[in-house]
Protein backbone atom coordinates (compact mmCIF):
# COMPACT_ATOMS: atom_id res chain seq x y z
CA UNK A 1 -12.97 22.24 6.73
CA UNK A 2 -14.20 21.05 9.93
CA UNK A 3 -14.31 17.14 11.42
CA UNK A 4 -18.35 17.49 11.17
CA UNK A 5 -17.96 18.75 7.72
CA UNK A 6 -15.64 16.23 6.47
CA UNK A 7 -18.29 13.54 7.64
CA UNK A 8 -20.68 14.31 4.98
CA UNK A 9 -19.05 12.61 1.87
CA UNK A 10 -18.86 9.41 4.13
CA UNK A 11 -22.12 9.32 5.62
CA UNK A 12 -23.63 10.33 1.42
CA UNK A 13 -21.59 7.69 -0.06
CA UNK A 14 -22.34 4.72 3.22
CA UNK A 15 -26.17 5.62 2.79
CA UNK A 16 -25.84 5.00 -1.14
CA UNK A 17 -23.83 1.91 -1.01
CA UNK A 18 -26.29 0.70 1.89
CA UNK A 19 -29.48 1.64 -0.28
CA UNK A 20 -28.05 -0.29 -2.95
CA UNK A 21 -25.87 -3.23 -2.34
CA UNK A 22 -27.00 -4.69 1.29
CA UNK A 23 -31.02 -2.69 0.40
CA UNK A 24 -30.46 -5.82 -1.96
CA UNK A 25 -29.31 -8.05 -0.45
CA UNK A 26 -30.92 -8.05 2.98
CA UNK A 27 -34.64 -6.53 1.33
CA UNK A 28 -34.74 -7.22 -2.24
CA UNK A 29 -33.77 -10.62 -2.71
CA UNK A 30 -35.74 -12.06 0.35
CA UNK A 31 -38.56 -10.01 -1.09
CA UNK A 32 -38.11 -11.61 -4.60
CA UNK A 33 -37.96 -15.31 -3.07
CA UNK A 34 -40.83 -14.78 -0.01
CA UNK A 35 -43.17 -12.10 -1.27
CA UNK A 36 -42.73 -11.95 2.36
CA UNK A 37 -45.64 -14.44 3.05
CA UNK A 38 -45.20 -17.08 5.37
CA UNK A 39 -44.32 -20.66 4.85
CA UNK A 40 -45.38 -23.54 7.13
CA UNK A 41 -42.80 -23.06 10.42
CA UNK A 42 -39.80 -25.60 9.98
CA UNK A 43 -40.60 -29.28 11.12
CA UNK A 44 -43.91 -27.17 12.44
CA UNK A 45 -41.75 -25.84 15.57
CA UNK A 46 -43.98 -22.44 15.89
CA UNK A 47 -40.79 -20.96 17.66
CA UNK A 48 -38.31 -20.81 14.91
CA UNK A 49 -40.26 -17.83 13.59
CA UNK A 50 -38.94 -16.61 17.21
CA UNK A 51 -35.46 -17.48 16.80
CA UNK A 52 -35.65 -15.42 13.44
CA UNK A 53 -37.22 -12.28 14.53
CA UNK A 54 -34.51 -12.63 17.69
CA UNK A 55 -31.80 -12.93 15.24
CA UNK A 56 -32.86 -10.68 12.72
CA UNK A 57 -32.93 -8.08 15.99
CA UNK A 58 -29.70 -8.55 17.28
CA UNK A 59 -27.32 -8.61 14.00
CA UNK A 60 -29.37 -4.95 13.46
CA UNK A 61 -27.58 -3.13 15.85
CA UNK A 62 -24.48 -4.71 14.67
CA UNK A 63 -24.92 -3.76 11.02
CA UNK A 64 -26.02 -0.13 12.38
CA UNK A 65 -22.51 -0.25 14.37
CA UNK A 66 -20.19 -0.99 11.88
CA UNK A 67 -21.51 1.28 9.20
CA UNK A 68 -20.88 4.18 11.78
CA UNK A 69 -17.32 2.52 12.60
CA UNK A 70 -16.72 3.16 8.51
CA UNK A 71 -18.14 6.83 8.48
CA UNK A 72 -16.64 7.65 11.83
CA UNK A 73 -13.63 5.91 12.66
CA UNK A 74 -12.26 5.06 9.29
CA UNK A 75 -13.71 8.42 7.29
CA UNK A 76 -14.90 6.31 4.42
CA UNK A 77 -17.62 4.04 3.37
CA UNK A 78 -17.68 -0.22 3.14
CA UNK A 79 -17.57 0.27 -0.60
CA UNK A 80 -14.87 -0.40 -1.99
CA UNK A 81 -15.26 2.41 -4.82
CA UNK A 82 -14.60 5.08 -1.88
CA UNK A 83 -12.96 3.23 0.75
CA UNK A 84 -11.83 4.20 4.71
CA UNK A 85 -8.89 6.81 4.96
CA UNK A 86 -8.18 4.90 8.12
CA UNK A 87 -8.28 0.93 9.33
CA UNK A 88 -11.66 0.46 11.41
CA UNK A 89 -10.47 -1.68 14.32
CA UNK A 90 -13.01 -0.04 17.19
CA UNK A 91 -16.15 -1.00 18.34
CA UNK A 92 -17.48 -4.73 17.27
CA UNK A 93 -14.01 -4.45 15.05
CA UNK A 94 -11.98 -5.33 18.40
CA UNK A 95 -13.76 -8.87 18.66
CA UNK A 96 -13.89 -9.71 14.94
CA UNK A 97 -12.88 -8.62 11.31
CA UNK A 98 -16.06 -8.49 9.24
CA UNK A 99 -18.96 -7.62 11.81
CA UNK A 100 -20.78 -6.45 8.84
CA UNK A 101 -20.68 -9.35 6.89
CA UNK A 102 -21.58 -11.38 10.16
CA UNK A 103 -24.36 -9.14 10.78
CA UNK A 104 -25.64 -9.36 7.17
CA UNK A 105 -25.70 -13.56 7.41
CA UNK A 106 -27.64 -12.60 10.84
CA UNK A 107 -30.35 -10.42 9.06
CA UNK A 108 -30.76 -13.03 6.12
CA UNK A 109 -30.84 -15.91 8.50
CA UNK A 110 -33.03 -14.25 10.21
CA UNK A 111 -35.49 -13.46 7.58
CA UNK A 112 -35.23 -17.22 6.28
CA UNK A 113 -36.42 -18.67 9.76
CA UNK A 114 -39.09 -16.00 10.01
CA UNK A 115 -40.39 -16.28 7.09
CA UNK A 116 -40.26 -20.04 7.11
CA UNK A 117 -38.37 -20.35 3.50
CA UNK A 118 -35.98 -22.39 2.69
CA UNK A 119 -34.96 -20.75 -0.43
CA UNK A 120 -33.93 -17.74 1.62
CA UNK A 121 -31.82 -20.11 3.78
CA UNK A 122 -30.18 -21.75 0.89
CA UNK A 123 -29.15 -18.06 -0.09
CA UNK A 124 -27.83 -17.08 3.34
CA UNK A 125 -25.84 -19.81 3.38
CA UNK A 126 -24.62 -18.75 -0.50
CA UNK A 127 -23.87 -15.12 0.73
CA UNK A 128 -21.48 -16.66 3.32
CA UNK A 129 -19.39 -18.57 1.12
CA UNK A 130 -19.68 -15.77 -1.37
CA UNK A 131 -18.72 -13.50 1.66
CA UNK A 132 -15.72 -15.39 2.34
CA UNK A 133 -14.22 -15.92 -1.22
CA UNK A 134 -14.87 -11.83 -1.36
CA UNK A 135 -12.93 -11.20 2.15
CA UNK A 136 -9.93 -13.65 1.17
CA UNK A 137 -9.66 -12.75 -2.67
CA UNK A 138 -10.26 -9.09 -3.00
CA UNK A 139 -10.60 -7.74 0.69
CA UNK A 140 -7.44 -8.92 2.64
CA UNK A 141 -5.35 -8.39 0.20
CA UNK A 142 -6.03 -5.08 -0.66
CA UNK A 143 -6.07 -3.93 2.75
CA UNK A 144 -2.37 -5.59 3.43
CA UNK A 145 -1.77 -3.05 0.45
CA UNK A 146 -3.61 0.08 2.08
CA UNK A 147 -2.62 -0.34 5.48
CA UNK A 148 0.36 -2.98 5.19
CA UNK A 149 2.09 -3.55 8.89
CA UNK A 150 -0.59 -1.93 10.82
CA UNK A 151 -3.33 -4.50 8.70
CA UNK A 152 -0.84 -7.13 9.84
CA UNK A 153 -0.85 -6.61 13.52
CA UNK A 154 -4.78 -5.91 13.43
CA UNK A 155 -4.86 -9.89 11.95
CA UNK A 156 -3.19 -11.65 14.03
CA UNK A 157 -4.95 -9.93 17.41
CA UNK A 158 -8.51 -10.14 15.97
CA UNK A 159 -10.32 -13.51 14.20
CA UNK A 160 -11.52 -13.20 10.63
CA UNK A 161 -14.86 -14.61 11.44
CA UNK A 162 -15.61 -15.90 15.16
CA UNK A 163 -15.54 -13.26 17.57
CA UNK A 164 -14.05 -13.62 20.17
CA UNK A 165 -12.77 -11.03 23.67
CA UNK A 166 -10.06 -8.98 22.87
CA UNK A 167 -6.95 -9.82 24.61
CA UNK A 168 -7.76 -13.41 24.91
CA UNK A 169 -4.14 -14.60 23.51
CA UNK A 170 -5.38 -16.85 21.01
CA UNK A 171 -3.80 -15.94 17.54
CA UNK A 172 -5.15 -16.84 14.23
């Protein structure tokens, strides 16, 4: 089998797990609290629907970034049903542990100043703690497990959650 063909089961399985776990969380849930009509702009500042749309538009390429990291680099998915082969550590990986997770609070954060809803920035800030609960209970230690001394190493060079230039010297 060649590399290109043993792509395809990644790139299947990413687009299904993206269709249905962040497709909910980033589209259907916002939808469900928003109808995706506008409130009244926060404290009637007109240009925190800006800071939204900005937002929303930069943690996009981000998300876009580390599903490729997953598919490419790691020959896997982000679920955890079908897993990387390989630890991701390239790309936005180098400056922080979970760019997907930071670039799903970016899209929802987004949405919630754009949108002008509170209720969407009540859940943003539920998907981070919910985010971080997942990443310390089920996610780092399962990793230490797949990837043991290598996982290590990768920890103690790169933060879990504030990027940050590789190389800096800082440990966690």
């Amino acid at each position: 089998m060649t590399e290109e063909q043993s792509l395809w089961g990644p790139v299947i399985g990413t687009l299904a797990f993206v269709l249905i776990v962040p497709g909910t969380v980033i589209v259907g849930v916002p939808y469900l609290l928003t109808d995706w009509e506008m409130g009244a702009p926060f404290l009637d500042l007109r240009f925190t629907r800006w800071i939204g749309a900005l937002l929303f538009l930069a943690a996009l390429p981000l998300f876009l970034q580390f599903l490729i990291r997953f598919v490419v680099e790691g020959r896997g998915t982000p679920a955890p049903v079908a897993p990387t082969e390989r630890l991701v550590v390239g790309g936005p990986f180098r400056w922080v542990r979970n760019p997907g997770y930071i670039a799903v609070l970016g899209l929802v954060f987004g949405e919630g100043l754009f949108f002008a809803h509170t209720s969407v920035l009540v859940y943003a800030a539920s998907l981070a703690v919910a985010f971080h609960l997942f990443v310390l209970l089920y996610e780092e230690p399962t990793l230490r497990r797949q990837f043991g001394t290598e996982y290590e190493q990768y920890c103690r060079r790169v933060p879990r959650w504030i990027p940050r230039r590789p190389g800096d010297g800082r440990e966690d």
